[in-house]
N, C-alpha and C. Protein backbone atom coordinates (compact mmCIF):
# COMPACT_ATOMS: atom_id res chain seq x y z
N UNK A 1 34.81 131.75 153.01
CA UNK A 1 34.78 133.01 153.73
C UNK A 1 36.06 133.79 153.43
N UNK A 2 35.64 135.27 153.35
CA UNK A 2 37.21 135.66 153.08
C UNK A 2 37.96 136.06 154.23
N UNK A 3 39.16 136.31 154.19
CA UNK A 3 39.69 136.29 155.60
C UNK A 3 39.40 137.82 156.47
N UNK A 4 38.38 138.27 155.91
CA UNK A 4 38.03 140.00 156.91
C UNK A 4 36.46 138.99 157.72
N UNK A 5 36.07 138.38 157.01
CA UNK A 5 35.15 137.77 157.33
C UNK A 5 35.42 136.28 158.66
N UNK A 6 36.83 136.08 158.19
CA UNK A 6 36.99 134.90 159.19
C UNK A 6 37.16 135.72 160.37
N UNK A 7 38.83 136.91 160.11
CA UNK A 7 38.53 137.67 161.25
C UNK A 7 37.74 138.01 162.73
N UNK A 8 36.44 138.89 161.20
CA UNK A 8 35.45 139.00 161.86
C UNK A 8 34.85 138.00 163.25
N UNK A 9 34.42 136.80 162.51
CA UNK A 9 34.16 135.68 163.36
C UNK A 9 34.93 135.41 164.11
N UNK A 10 35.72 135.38 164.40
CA UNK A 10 36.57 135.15 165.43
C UNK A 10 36.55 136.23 166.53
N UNK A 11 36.71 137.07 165.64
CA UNK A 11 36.87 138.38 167.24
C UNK A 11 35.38 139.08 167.92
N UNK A 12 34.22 138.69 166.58
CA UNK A 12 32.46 139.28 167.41
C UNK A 12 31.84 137.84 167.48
N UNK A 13 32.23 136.95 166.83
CA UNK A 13 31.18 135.25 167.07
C UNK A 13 31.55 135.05 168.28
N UNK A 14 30.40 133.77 168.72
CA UNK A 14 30.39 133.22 169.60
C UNK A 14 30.95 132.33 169.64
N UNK A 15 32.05 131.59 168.86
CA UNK A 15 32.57 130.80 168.79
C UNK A 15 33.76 130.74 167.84
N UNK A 16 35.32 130.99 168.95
CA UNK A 16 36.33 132.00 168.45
C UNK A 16 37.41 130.72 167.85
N UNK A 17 36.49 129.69 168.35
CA UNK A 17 37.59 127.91 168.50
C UNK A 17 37.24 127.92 166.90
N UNK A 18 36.10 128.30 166.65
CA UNK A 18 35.42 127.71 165.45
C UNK A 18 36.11 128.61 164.01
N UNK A 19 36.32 129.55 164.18
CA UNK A 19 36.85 130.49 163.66
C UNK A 19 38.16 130.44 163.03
N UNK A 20 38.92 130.18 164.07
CA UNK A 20 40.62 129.77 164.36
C UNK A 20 40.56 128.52 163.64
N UNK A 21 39.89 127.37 163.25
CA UNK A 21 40.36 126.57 163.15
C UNK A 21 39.90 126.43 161.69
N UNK A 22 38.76 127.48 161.00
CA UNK A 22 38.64 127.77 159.68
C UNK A 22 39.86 128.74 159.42
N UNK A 23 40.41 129.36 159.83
CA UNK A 23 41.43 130.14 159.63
C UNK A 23 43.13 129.05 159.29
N UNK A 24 43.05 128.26 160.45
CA UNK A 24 44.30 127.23 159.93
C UNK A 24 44.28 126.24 159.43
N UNK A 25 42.94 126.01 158.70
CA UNK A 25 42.79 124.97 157.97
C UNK A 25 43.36 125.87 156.60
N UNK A 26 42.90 127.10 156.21
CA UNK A 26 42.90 127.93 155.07
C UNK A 26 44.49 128.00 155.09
N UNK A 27 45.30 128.26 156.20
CA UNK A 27 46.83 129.11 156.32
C UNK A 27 47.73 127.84 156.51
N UNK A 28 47.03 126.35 157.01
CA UNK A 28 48.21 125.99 157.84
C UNK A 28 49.39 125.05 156.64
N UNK A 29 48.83 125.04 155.72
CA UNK A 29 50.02 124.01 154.46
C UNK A 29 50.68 125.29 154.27
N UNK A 30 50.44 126.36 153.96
CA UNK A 30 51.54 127.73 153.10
C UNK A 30 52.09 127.34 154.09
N UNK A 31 51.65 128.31 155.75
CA UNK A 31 52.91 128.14 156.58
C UNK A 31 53.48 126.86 156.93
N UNK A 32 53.15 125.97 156.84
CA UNK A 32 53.90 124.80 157.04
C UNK A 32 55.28 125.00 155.94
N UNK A 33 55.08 124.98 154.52
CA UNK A 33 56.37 124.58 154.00
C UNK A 33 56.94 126.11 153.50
N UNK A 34 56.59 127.47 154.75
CA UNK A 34 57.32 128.55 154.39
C UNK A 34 58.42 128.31 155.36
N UNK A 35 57.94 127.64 156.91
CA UNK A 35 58.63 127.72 157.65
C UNK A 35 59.72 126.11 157.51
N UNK A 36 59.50 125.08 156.62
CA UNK A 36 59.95 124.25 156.68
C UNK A 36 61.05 124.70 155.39
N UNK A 37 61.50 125.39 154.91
CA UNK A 37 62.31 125.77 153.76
C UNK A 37 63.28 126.76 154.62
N UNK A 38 62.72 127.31 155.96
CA UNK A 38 63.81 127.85 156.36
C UNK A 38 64.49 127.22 157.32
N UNK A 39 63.38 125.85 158.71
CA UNK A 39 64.27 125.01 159.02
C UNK A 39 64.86 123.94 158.98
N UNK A 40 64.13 123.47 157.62
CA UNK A 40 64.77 122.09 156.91
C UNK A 40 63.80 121.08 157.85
N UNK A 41 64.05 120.73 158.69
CA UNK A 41 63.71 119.72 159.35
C UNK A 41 62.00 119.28 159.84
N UNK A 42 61.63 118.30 159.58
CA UNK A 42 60.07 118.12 159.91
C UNK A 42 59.73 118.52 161.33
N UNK A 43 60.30 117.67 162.21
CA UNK A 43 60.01 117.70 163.41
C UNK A 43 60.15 119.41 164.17
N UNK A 44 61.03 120.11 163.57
CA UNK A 44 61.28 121.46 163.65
C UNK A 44 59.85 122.54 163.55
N UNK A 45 59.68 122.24 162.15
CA UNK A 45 59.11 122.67 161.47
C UNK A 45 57.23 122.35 162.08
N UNK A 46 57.35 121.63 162.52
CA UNK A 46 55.82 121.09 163.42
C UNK A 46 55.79 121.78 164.31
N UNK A 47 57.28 121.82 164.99
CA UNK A 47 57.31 122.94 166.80
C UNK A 47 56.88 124.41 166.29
N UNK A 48 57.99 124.92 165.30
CA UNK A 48 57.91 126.26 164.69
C UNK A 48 56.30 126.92 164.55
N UNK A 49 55.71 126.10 164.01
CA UNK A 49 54.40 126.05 163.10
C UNK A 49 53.27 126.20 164.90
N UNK A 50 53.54 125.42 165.61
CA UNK A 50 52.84 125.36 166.71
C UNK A 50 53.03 126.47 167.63
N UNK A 51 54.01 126.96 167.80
CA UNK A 51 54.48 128.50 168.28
C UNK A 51 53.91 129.20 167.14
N UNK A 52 53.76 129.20 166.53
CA UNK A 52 53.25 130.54 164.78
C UNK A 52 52.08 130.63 165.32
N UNK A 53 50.86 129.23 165.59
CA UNK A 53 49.48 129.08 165.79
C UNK A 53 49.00 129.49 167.00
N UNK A 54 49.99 129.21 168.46
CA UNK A 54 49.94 129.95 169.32
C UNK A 54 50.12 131.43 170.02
N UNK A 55 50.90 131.89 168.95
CA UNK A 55 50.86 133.36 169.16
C UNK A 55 50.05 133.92 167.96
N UNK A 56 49.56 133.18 167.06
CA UNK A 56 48.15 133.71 166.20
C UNK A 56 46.92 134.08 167.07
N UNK A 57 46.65 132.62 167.85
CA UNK A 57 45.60 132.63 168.84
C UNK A 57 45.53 134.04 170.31
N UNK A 58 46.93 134.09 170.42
CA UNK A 58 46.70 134.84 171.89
C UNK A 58 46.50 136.57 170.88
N UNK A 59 47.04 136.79 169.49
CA UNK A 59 47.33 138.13 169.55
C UNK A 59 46.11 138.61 167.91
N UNK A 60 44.97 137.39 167.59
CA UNK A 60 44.44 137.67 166.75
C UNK A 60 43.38 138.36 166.97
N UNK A 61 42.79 138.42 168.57
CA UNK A 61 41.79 139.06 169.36
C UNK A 61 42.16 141.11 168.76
N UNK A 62 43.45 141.04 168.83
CA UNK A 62 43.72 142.67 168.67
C UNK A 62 43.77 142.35 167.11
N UNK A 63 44.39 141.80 166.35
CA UNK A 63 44.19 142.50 164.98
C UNK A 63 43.31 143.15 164.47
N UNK A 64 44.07 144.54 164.18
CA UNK A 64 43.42 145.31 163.23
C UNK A 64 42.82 145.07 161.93
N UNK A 65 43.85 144.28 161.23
CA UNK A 65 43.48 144.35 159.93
C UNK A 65 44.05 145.56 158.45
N UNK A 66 45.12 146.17 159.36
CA UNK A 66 45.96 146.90 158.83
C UNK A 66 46.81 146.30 157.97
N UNK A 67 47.01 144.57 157.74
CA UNK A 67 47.52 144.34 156.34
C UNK A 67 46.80 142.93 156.57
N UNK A 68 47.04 142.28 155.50
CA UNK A 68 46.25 141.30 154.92
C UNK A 68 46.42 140.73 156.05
N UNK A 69 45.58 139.50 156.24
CA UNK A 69 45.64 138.13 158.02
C UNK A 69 46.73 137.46 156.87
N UNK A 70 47.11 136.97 155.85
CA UNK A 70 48.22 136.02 155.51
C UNK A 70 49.18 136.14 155.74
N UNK A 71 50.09 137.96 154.94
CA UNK A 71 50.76 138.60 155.24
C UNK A 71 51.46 138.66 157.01
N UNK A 72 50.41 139.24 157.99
CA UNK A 72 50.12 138.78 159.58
C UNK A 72 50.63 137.97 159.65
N UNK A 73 50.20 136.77 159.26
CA UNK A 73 50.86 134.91 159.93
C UNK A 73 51.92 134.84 159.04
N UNK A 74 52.39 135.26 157.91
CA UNK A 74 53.24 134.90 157.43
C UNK A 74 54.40 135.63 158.08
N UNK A 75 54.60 136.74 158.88
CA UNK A 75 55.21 137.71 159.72
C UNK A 75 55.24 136.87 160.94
N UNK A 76 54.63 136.65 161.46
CA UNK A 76 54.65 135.34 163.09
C UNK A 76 55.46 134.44 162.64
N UNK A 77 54.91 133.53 161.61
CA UNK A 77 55.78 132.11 161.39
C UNK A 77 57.30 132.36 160.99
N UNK A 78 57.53 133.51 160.14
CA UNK A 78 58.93 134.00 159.91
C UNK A 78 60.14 134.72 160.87
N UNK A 79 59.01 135.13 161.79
CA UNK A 79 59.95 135.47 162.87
C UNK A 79 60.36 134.35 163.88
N UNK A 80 59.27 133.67 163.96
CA UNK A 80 59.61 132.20 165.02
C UNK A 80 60.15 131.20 164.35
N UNK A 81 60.77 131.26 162.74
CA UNK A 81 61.51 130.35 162.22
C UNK A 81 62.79 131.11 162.59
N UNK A 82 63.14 132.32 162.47
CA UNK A 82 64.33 133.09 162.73
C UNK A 82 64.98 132.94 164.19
N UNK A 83 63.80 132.92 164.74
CA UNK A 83 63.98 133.27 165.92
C UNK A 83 64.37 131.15 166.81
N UNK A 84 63.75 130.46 166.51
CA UNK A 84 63.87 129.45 166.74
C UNK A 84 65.58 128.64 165.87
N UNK A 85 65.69 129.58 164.41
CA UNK A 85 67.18 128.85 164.06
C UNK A 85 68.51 130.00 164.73
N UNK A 86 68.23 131.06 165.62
CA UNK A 86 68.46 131.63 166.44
C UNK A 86 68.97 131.12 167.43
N UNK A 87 67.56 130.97 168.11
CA UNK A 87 68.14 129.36 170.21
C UNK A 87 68.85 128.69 169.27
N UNK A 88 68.92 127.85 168.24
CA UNK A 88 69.50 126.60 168.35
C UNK A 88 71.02 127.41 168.05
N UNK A 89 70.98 128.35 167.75
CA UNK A 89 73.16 128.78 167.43
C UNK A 89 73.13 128.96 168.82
N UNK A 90 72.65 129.96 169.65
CA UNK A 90 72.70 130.32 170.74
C UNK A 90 73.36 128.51 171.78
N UNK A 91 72.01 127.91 171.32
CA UNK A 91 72.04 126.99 172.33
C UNK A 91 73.16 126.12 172.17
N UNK A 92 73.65 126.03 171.24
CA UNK A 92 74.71 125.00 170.90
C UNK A 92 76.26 125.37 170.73
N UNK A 93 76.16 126.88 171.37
CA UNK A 93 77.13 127.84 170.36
C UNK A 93 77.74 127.77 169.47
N UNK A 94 76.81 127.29 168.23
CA UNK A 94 77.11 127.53 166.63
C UNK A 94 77.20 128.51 165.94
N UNK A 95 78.13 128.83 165.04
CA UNK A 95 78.13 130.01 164.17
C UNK A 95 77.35 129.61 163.42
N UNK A 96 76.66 130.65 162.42
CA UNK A 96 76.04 130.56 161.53
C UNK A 96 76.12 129.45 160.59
N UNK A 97 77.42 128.99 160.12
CA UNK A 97 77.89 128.20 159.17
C UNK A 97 77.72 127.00 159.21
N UNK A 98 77.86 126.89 161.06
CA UNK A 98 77.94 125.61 161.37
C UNK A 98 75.98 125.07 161.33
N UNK A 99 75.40 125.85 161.32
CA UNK A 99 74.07 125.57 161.73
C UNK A 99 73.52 125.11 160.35
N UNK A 100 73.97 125.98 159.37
CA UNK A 100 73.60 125.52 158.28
C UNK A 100 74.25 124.09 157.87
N UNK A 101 75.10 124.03 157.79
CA UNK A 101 75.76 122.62 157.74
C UNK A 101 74.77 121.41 158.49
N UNK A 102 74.54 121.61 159.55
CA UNK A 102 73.41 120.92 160.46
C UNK A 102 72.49 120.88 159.34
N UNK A 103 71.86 121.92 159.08
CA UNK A 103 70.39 121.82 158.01
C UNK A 103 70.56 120.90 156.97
N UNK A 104 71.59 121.21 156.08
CA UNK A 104 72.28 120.25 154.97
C UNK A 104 72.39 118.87 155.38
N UNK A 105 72.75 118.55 156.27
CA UNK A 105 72.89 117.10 156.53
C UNK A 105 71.50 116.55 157.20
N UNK A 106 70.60 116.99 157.92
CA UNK A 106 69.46 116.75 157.74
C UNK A 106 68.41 116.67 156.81
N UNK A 107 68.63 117.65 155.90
CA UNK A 107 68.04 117.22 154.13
C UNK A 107 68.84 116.31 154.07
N UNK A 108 69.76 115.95 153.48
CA UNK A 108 70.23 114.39 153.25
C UNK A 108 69.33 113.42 153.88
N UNK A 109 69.11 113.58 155.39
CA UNK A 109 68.96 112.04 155.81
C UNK A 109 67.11 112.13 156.28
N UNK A 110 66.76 113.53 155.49
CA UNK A 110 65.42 113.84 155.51
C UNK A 110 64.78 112.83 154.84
N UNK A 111 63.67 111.45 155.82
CA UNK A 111 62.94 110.68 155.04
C UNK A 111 61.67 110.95 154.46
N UNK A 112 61.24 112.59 155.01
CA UNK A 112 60.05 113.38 154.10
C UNK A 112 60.26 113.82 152.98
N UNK A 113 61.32 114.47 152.93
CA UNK A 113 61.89 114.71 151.44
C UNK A 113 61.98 114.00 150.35
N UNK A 114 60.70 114.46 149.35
CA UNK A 114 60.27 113.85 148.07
C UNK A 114 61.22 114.20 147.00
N UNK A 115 61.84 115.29 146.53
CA UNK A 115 62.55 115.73 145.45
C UNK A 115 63.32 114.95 144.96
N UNK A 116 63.73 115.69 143.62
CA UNK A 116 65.07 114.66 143.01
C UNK A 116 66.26 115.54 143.50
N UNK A 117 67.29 115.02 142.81
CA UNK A 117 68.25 114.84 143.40
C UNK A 117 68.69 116.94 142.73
N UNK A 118 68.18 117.07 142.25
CA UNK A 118 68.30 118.61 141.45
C UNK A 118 67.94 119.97 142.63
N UNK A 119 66.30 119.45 142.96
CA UNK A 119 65.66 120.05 143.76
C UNK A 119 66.86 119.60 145.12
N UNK A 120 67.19 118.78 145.50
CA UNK A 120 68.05 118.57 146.96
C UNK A 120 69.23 119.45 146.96
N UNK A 121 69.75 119.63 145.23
CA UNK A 121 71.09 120.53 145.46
C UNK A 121 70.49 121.59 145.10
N UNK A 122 69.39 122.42 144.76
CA UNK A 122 68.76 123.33 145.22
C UNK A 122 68.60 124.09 146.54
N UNK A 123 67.82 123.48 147.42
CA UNK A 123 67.92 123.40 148.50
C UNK A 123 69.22 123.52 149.28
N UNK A 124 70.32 122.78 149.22
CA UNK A 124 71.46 122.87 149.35
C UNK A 124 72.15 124.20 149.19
N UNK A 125 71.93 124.87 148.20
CA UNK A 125 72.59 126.13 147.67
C UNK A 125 71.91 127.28 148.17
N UNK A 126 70.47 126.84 148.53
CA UNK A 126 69.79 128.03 149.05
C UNK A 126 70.00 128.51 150.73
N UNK A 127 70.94 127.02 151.31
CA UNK A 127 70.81 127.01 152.28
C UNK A 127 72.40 127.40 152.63
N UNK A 128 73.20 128.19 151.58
CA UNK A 128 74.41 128.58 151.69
C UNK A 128 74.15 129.96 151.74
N UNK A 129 72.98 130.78 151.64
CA UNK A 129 72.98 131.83 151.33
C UNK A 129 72.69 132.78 152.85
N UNK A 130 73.21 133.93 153.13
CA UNK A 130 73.25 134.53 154.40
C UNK A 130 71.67 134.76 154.75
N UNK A 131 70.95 134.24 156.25
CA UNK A 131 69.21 134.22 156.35
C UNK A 131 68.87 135.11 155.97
N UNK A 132 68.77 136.63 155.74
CA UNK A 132 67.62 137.25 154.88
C UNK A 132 67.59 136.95 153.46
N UNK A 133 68.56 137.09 152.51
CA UNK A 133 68.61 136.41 151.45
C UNK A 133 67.85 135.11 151.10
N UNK A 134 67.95 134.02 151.87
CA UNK A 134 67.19 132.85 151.94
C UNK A 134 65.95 133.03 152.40
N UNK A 135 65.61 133.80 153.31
CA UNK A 135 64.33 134.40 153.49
C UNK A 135 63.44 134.69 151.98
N UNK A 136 64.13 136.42 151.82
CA UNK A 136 63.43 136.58 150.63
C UNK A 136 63.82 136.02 149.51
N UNK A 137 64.71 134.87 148.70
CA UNK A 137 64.30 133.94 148.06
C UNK A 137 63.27 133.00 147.85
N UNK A 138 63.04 132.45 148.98
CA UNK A 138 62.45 131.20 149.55
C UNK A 138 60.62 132.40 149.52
N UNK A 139 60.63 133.56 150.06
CA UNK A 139 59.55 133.94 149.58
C UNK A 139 58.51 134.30 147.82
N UNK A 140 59.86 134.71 147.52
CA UNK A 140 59.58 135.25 145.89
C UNK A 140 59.58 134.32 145.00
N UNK A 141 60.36 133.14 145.20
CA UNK A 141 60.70 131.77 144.45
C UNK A 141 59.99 130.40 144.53
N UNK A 142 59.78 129.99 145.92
CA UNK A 142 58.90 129.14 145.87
C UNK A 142 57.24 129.86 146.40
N UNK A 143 56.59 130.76 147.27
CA UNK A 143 55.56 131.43 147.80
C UNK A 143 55.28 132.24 146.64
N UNK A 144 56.12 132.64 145.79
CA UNK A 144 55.11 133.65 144.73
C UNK A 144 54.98 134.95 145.33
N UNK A 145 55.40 135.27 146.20
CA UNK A 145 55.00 136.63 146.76
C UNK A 145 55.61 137.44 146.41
N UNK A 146 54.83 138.89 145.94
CA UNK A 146 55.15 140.14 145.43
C UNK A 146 56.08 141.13 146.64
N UNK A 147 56.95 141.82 145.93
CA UNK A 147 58.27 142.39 146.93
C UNK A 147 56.99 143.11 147.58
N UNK A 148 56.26 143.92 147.74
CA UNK A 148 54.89 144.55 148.42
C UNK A 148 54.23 143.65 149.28
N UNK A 149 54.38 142.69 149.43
CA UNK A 149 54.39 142.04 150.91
C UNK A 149 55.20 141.19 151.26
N UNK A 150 55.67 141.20 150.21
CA UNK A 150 57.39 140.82 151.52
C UNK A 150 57.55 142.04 152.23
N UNK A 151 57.66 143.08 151.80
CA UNK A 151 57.89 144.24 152.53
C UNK A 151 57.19 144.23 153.88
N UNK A 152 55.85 143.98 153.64
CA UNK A 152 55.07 144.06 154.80
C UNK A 152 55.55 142.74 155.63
N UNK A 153 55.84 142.05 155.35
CA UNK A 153 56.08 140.94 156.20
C UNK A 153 57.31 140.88 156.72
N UNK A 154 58.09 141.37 156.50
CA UNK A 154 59.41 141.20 156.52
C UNK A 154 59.96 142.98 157.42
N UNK A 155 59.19 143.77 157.21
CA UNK A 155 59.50 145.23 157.49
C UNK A 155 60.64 145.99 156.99
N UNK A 156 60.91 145.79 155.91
CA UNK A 156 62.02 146.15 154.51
C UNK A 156 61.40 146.45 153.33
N UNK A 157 62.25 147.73 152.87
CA UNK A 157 61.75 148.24 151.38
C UNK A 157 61.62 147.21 150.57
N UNK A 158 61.15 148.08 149.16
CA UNK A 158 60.55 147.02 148.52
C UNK A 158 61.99 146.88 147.47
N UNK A 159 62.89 148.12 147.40
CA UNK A 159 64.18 148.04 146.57
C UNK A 159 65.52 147.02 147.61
N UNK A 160 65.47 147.24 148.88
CA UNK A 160 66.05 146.46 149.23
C UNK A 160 65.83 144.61 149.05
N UNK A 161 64.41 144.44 149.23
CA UNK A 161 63.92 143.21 148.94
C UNK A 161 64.78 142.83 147.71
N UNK A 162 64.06 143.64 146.46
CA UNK A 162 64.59 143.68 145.32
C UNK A 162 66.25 143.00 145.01
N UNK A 163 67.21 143.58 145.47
CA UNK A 163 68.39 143.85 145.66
C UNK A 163 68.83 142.56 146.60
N UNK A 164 68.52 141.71 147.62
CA UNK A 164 68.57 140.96 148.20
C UNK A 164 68.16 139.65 147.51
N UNK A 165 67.06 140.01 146.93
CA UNK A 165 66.87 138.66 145.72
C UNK A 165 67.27 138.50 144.58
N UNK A 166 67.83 139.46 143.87
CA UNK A 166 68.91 139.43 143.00
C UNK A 166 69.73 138.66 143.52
N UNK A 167 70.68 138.93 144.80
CA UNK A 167 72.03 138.53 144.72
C UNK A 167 71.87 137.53 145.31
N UNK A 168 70.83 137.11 145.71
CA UNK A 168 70.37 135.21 145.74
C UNK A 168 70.35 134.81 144.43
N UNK A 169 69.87 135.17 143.95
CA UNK A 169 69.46 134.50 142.23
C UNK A 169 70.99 134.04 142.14
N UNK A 170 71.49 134.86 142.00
CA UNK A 170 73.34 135.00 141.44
C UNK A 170 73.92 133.86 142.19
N UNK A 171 73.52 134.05 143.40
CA UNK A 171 74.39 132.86 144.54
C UNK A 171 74.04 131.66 143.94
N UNK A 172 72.99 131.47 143.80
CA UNK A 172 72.12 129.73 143.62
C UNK A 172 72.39 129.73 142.48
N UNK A 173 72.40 130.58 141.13
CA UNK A 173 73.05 130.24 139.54
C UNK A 173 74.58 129.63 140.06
N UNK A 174 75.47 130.33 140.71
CA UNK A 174 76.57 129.95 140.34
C UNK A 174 76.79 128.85 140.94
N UNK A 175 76.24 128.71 142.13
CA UNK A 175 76.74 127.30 143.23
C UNK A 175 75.94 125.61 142.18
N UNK A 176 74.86 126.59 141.51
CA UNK A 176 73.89 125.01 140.78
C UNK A 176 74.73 124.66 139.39
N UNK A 177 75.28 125.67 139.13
CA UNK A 177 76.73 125.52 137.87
C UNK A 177 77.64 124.64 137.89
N UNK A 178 78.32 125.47 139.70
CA UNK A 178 79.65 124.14 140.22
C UNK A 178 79.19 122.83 140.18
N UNK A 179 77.81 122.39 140.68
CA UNK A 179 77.95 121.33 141.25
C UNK A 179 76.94 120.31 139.88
């Protein structure tokens, strides 16, 4: 089914459970490891993902359909990854730096984490980079997505995108050099 069609079903069928759950069977691996690249952590990344699915459910009744349903969830799950590595500075009163440092040492002692040791200082370097930057990296680099919906997802030009993933590129060349 395509997703105007899952939509559909969901918001005129008689059966909206049935719908939703063809819908996150189709969405729920992307968003799983869009939002797990921004909070590192599994157990995180399960909560994140479960807040993404719950405010899919309460606010998919109104979608329009004014940009793609992926684009949509990929906009939910990115804001409640932001917004969730957000509480935790808040909650802990961490600076930015320090939070990332947290992330880094949880990839280390991450026992889901399949990669070699290349991909880990990957990761590592991406996770030095200031959050929108790592954002739209982590979109264009591993997701494949065109600056034209990052834009939409993100609510930023498509030259700023541009310009923001450049000077990621640059960050992660030079830090994967040093090390």
């Amino acid at each position: 089914m395509t997703d105007r069609e899952l939509v559909q079903l969901f918001q005129e069928g008689d059966n909206p459970n049935y719908a939703f759950n063809l819908i996150v069977r189709k969405y729920r691996e992307r968003l799983y490891w869009h939002i797990r690249k921004l909070v590192i952590d599994h157990d995180d990344t399960d909560d994140v993902l479960q807040n993404t699915l719950v405010k899919t459910w309460t606010a998919l009744a109104d979608f329009r359909g004014d940009s793609q349903l992926f684009t949509w969830l990929y906009r939910i799950a990115t804001n409640e990854a932001l917004t969730f590595l957000k509480a935790k500075r808040t909650r802990f009163f961490l600076p930015l730096v320090d939070v990332e440092n947290q992330l880094k040492n949880k990839l280390e002692d991450d026992p889901y984490f399949d990669g070699n040791e290349l991909q880990r200082q990957l990761q590592k370097a991406i996770l030095t980079l200031p959050e929108k930057q790592r954002v739209v990296f982590n979109m264009r680099y591993f997701d494949d997505l065109k600056y034209e919906e990052m834009s939409e997802i993100l609510g930023t030009s498509v030259g700023a995108l541009k310009a923001s993933y450049h000077h990621a590129v640059k960050k992660v060349e030079e830090l994967m050099n040093v090390d």
